[in-house]
Protein backbone atom coordinates (compact mmCIF):
# COMPACT_ATOMS: atom_id res chain seq x y z
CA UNK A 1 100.19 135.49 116.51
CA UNK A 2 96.73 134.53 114.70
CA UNK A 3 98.07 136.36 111.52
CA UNK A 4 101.09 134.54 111.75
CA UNK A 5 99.75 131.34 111.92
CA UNK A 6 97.18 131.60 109.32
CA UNK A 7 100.18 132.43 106.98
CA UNK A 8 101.61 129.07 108.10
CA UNK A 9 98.93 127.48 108.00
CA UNK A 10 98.30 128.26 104.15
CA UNK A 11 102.13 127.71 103.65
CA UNK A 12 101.10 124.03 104.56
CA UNK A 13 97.99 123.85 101.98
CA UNK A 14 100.51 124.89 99.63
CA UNK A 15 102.77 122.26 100.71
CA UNK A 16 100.21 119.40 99.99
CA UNK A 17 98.57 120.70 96.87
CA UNK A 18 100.64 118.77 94.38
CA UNK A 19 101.94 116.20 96.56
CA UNK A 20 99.19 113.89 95.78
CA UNK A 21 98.21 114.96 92.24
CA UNK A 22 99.89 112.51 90.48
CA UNK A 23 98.76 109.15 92.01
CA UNK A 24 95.09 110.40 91.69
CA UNK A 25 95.04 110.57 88.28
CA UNK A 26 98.24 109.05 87.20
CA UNK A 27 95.63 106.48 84.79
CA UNK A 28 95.06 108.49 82.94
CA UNK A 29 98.55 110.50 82.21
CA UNK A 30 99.66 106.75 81.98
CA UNK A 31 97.29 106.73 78.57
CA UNK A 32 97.88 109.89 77.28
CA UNK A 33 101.72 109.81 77.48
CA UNK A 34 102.24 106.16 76.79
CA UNK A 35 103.89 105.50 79.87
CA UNK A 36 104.61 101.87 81.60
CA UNK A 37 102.42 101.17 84.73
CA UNK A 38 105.22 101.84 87.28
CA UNK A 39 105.86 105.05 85.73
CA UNK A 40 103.85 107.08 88.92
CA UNK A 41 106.77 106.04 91.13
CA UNK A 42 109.57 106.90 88.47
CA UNK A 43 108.46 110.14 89.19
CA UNK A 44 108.24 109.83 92.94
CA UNK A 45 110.99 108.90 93.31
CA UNK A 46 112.71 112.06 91.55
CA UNK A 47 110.47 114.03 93.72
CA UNK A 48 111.85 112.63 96.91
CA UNK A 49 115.40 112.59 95.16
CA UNK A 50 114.90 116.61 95.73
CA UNK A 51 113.40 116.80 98.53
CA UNK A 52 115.96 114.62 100.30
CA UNK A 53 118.70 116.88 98.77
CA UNK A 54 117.01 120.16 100.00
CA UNK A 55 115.97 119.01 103.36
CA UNK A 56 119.16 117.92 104.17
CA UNK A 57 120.29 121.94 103.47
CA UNK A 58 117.35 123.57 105.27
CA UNK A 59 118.91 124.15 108.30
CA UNK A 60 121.80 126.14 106.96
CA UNK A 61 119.48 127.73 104.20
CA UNK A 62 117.15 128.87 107.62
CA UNK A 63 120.36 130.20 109.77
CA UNK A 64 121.29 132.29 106.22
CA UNK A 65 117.97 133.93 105.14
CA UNK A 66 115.01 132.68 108.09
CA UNK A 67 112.07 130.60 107.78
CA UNK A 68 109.99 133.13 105.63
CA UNK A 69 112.24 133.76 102.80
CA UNK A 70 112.99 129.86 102.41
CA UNK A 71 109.46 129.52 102.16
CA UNK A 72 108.25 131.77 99.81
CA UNK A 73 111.24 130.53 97.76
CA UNK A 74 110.19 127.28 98.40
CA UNK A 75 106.59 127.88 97.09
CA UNK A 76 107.41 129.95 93.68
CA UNK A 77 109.86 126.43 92.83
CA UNK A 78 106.68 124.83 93.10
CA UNK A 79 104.67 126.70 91.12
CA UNK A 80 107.37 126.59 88.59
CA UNK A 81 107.61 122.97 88.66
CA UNK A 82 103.80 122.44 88.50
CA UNK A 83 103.27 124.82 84.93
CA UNK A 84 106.23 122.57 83.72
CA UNK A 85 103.86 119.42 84.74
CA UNK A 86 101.20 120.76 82.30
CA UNK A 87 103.37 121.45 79.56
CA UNK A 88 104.84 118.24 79.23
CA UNK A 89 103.84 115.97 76.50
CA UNK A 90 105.49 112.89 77.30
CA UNK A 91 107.30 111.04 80.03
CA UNK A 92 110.74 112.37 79.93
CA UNK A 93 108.88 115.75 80.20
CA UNK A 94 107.47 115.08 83.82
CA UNK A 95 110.59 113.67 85.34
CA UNK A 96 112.09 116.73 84.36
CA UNK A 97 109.24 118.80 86.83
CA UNK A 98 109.52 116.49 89.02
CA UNK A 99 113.21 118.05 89.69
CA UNK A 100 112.20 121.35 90.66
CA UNK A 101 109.18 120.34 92.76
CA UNK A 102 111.34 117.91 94.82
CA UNK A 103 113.72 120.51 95.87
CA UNK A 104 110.50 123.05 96.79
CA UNK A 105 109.22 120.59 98.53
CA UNK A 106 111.99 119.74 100.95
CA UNK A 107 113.05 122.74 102.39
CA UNK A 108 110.02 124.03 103.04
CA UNK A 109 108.60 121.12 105.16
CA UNK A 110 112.10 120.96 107.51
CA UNK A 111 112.14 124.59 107.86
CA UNK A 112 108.07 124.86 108.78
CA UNK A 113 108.24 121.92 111.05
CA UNK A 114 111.40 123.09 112.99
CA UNK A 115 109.86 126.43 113.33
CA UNK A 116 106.19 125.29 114.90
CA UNK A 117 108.10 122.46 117.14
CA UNK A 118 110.00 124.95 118.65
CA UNK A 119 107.43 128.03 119.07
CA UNK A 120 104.33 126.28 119.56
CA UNK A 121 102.33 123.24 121.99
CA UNK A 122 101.71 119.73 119.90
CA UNK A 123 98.14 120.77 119.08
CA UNK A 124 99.55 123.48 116.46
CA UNK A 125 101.45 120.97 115.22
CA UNK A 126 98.78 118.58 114.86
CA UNK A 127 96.29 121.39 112.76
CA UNK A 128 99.72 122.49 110.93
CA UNK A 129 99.39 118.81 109.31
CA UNK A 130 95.43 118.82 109.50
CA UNK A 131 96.28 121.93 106.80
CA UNK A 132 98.62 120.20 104.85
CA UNK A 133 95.81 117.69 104.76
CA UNK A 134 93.53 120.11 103.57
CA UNK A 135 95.85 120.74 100.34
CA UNK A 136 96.63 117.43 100.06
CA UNK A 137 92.99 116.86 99.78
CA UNK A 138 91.89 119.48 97.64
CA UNK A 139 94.65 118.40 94.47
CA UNK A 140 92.84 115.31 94.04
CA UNK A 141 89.70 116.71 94.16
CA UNK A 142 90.63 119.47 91.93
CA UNK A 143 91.31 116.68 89.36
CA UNK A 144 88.38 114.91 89.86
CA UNK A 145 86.50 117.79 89.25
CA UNK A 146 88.25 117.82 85.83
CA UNK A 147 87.92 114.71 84.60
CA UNK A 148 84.43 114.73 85.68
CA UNK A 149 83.59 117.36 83.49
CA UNK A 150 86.30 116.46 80.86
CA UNK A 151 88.47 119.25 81.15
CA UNK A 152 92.39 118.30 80.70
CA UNK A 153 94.86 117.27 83.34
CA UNK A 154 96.66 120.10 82.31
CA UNK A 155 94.33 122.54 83.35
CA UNK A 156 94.37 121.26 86.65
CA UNK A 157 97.97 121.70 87.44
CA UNK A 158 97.53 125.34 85.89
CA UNK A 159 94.72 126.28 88.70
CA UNK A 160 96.90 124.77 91.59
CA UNK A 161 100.07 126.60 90.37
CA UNK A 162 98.24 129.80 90.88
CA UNK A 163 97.01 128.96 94.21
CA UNK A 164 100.27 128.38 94.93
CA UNK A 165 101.32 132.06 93.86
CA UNK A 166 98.82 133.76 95.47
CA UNK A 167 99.83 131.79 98.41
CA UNK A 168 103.69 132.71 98.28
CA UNK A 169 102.58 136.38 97.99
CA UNK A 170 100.77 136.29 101.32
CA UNK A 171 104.44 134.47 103.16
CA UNK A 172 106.44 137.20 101.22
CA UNK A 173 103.95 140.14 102.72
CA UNK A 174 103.79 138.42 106.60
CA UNK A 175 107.46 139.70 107.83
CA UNK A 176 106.86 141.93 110.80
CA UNK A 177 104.38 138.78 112.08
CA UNK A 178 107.09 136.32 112.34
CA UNK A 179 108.93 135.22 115.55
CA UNK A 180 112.88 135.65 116.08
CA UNK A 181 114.37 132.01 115.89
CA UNK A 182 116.36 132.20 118.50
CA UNK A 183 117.13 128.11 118.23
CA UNK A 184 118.61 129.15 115.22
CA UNK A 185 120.27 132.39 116.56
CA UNK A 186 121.85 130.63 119.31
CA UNK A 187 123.33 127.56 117.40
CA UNK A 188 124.82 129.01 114.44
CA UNK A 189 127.57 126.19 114.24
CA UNK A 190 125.94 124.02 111.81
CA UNK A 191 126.15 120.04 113.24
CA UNK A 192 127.40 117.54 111.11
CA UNK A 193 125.12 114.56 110.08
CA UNK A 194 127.72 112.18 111.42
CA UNK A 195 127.80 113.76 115.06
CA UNK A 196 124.20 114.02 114.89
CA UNK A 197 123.75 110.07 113.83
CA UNK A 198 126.37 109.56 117.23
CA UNK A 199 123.18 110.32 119.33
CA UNK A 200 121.47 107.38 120.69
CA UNK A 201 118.09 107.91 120.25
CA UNK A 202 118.53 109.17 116.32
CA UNK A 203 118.46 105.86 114.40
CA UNK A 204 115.54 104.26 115.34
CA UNK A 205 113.41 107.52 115.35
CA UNK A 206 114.76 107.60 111.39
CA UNK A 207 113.93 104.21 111.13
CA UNK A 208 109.92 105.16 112.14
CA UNK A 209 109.70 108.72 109.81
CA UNK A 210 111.19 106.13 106.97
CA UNK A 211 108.09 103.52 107.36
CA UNK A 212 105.81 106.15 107.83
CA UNK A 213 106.15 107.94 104.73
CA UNK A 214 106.69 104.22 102.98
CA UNK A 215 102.68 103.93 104.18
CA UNK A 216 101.56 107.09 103.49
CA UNK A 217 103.11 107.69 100.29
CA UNK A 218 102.65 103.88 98.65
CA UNK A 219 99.19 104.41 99.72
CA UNK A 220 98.17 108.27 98.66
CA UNK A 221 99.97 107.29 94.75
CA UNK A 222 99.00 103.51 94.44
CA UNK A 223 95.07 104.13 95.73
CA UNK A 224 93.89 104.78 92.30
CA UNK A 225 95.54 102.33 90.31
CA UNK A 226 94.79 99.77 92.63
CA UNK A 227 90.72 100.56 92.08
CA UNK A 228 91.05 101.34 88.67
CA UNK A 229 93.28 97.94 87.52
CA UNK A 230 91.91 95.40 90.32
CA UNK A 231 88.34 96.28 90.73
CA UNK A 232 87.31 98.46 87.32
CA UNK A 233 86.41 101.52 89.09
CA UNK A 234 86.27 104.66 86.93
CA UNK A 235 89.10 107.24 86.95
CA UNK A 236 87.00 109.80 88.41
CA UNK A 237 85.99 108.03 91.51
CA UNK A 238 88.99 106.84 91.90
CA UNK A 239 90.88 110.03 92.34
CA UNK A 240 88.02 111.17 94.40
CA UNK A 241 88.30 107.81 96.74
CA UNK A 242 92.41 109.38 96.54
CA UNK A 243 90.77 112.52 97.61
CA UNK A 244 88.85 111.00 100.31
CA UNK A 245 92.16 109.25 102.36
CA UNK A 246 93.81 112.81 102.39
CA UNK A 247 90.53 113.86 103.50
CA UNK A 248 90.40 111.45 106.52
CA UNK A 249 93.99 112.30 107.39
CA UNK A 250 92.72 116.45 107.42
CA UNK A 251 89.73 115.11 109.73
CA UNK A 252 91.88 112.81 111.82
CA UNK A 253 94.77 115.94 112.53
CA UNK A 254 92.03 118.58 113.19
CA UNK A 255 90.71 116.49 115.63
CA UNK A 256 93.70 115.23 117.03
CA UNK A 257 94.65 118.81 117.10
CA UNK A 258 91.80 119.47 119.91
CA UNK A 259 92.47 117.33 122.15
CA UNK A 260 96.28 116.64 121.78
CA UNK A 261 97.23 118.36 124.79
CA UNK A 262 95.15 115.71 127.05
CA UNK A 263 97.70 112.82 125.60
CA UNK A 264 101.63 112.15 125.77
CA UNK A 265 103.25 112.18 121.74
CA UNK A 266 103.86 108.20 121.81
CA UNK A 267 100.30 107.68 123.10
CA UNK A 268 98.99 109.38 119.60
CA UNK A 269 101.89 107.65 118.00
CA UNK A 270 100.82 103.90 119.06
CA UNK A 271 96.99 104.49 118.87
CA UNK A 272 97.53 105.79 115.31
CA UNK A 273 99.99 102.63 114.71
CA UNK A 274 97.32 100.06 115.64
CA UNK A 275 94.36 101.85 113.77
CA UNK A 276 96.50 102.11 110.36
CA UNK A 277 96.88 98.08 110.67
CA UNK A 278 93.31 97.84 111.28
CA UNK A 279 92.96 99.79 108.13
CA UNK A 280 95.31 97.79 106.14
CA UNK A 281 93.40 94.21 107.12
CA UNK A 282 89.51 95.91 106.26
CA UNK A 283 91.45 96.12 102.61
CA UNK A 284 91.37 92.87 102.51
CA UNK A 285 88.08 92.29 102.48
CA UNK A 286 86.53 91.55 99.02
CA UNK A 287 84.11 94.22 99.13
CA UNK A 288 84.26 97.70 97.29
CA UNK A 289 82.77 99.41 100.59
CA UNK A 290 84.10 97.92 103.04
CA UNK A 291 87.98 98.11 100.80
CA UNK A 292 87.17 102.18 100.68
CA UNK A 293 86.63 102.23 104.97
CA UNK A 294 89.71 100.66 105.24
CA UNK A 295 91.53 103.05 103.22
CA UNK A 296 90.00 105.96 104.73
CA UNK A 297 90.62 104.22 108.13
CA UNK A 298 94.28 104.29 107.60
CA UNK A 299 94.11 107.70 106.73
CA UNK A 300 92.55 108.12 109.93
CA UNK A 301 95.16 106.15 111.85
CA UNK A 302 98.33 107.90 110.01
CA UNK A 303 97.04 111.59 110.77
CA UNK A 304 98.30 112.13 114.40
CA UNK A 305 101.33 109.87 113.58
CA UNK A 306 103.78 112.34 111.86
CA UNK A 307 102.77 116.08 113.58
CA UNK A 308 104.07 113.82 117.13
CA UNK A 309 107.00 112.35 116.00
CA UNK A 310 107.91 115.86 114.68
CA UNK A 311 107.08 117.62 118.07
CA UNK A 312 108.99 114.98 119.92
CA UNK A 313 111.92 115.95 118.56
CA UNK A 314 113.70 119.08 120.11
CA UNK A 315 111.67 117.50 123.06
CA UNK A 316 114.68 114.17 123.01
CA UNK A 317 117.41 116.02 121.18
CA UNK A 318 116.92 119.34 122.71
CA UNK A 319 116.19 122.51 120.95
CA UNK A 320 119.73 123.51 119.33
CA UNK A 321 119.65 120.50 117.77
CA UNK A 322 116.34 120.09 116.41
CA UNK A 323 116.58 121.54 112.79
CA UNK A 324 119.14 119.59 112.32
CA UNK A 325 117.58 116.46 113.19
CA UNK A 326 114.50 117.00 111.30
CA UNK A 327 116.72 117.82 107.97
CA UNK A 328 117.55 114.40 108.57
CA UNK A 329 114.03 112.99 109.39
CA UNK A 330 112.78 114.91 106.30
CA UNK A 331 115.59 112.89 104.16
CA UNK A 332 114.85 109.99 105.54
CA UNK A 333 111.07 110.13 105.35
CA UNK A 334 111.13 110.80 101.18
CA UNK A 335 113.89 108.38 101.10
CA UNK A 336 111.35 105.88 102.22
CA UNK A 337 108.84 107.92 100.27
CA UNK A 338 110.62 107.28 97.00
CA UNK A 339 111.74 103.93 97.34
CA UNK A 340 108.47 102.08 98.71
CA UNK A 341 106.28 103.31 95.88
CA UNK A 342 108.76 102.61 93.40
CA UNK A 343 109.11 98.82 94.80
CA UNK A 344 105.29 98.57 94.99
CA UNK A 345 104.86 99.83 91.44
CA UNK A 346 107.74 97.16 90.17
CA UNK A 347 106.07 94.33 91.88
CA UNK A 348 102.82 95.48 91.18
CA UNK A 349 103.36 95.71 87.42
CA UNK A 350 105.11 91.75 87.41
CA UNK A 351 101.89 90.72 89.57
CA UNK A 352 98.93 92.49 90.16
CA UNK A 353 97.55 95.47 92.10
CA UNK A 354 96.33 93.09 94.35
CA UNK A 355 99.54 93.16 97.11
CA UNK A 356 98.72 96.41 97.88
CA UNK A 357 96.82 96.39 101.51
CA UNK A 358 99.53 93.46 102.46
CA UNK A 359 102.82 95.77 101.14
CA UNK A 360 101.19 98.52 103.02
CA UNK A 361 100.08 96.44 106.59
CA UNK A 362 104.40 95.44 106.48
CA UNK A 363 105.08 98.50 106.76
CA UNK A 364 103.28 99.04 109.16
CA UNK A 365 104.25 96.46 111.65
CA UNK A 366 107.77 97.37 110.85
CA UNK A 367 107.05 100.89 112.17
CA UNK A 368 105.22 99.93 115.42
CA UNK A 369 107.65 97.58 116.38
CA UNK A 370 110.43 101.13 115.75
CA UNK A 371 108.16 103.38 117.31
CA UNK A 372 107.64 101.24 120.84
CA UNK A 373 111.41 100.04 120.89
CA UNK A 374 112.07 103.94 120.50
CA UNK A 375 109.56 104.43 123.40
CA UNK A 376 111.55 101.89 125.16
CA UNK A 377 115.09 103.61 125.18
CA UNK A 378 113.18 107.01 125.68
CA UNK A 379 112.64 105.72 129.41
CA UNK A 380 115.63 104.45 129.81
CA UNK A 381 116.87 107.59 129.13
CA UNK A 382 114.66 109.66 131.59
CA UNK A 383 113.26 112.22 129.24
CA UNK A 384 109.52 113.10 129.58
């Protein structure tokens, strides 16, 4: 069991490695490729295209050839993607990777997720995300390091492209550690996504993955452009300020992951809810320092947010149903992860940078007010 989930574990660092790459140091590909400003969330938006697509298929993909084999697939499309990403000399180029590393992407998350909801307690679900955190962390620090020492870009993508090899090799070596799926084994009929949208309880929990991921994600690829254009920091520290937010949401799901057990899923949900607005407002302050708490302070508040909404699920829909229902909450969160940085980058290019903490803190009251009418029908429908 330890074995097994240290190979999941690293599956996850894989998983966020590139996903926050680009917005860290997307001023400076901006220069060097002559793109326009909103370019960042052209190229978002292709991502999540993918991963929509491919989350949407995971479940049958799983029932054909099991969680393992989808994600060592998974990984090598993202390595292949990322190599692509540092060969490109121009725009056109990187929305071309961006194909490939939106359909990695996808699969692997709704296939992961469905796996630890059903097999494990919500702690492991909490330090599954604290490790995705971890990657997610580590790409923009990877590029900070670069710049820093003015090494190319390029070079960076290279070095997390082999990571991301070395990691696949230790999924494709792990089979005699992984667990038979029965929740896969006994529901082989695949369910529709129109009988599964029929259940009552489905649309609003889409509607609060959607506004998550349109925090998270405007956030994680906006951060640095937002310093860099509104307040003149240097590119450097502002991919490692990028760095730090994924940081706080690695602390923030490690710790949540101790003591997770001790709390109900919607109490993590709501206390994470009010401490991302908190976040949002200290970004509003005109003050460097107290602008960079406020941004780690969301990160804070988002971490438990996701890894509970995820282990909630075969909790209301049952078990049989729960890989289906996450293909759908995958789609739906990087539909709302593609179009919410893409809107942000369009109105932030026709006004200024500025709108960014008061986009985000929408978002989030649009999610709270989801989350606790969601609570709300939960009760009315008895389940614990």
């Amino acid at each position: 069991m330890t074995v097994l989930l240290a190979v999941i574990f690293l599956a996850f660092i894989g998983l966020g490695l590139p996903d926050t790459v680009i917005g860290s140091i997307w001023p400076v590909i901006q220069k060097e490729t002559s793109s326009s400003v909103y370019g960042a969330g052209i190229i978002t938006l292709i991502v999540q295209c993918g991963t929509v697509i491919s989350s949407l298929f995971a479940s049958r993909l799983v029932q054909k050839f099991s969680t393992r084999i989808v994600t060592f697939t998974s990984i090598l499309l993202t390595s292949f993607a990322l190599i692509l990403y540092a060969s490109s000399s121009n725009i056109i180029f990187l929305f071309f990777a961006a194909v490939p590393l939106g359909l990695g992407a996808g699969c692997v998350d709704a296939a992961l997720n469905g796996y630890v909801a059903n097999h494990f307690k919500s702690n492991v679900m909490n330090f599954l995300h604290g490790f995705w955190g971890i990657g997610a962390f580590s790409g923009p620090f990877i590029m900070s390091m670069m710049i820093h020492n003015n090494i190319s870009w390029r070079t960076g993508f290279i070095i997390i492209s082999v990571i991301l090899l070395i990691i696949a090799v230790f999924v494709l070596s792990s089979k005699k550690y992984w667990l038979k799926e029965d929740y896969i084994v006994n529901n082989k009929k695949h369910i529709s996504s129109k009988n599964i949208l029929k259940e009552p309880l489905v649309k609003p929990t889409l509607i609060s993955f959607s506004f998550f991921s349109y925090i998270e994600l405007t956030t994680g690829l906006w951060i640095s452009s937002y310093l860099v254009y509104s307040f003149g920091v240097n590119h450097a520290q502002a991919a490692l300020i990028t760095a730090f937010y994924y940081g706080s949401i690695t602390v923030g799901r490690i710790v949540t992951g101790i003591f997770s057990n001790n709390f109900q899923n919607y109490q993590l949900i709501r206390a994470g809810e009010i401490i991302v607005i908190l976040g949002c407002l200290l970004m509003m302050v005109d003050s460097l320092y107290i602008k960079t708490a406020g941004i780690i302070i969301t990160g804070l508040g988002l971490s438990p947010i996701y890894p509970a909404m995820l282990h909630n699920t075969p909790k209301i829909f049952g078990s049989e149903k729960s890989l289906t229902i996450m293909g759908m909450q995958m789609a739906v969160t990087y539909t709302g992860g593609a179009l919410a940085p893409l809107l942000f980058g369009f109105l932030a290019g026709k006004t200024t940078f500025l709108i960014l903490p008061f986009f985000i803190l929408f978002g989030a009251v649009i999610m709270l007010l989801s989350s606790e009418y969601l609570n709300y029908r939960i009760k009315a429908y008895n389940i614990k």
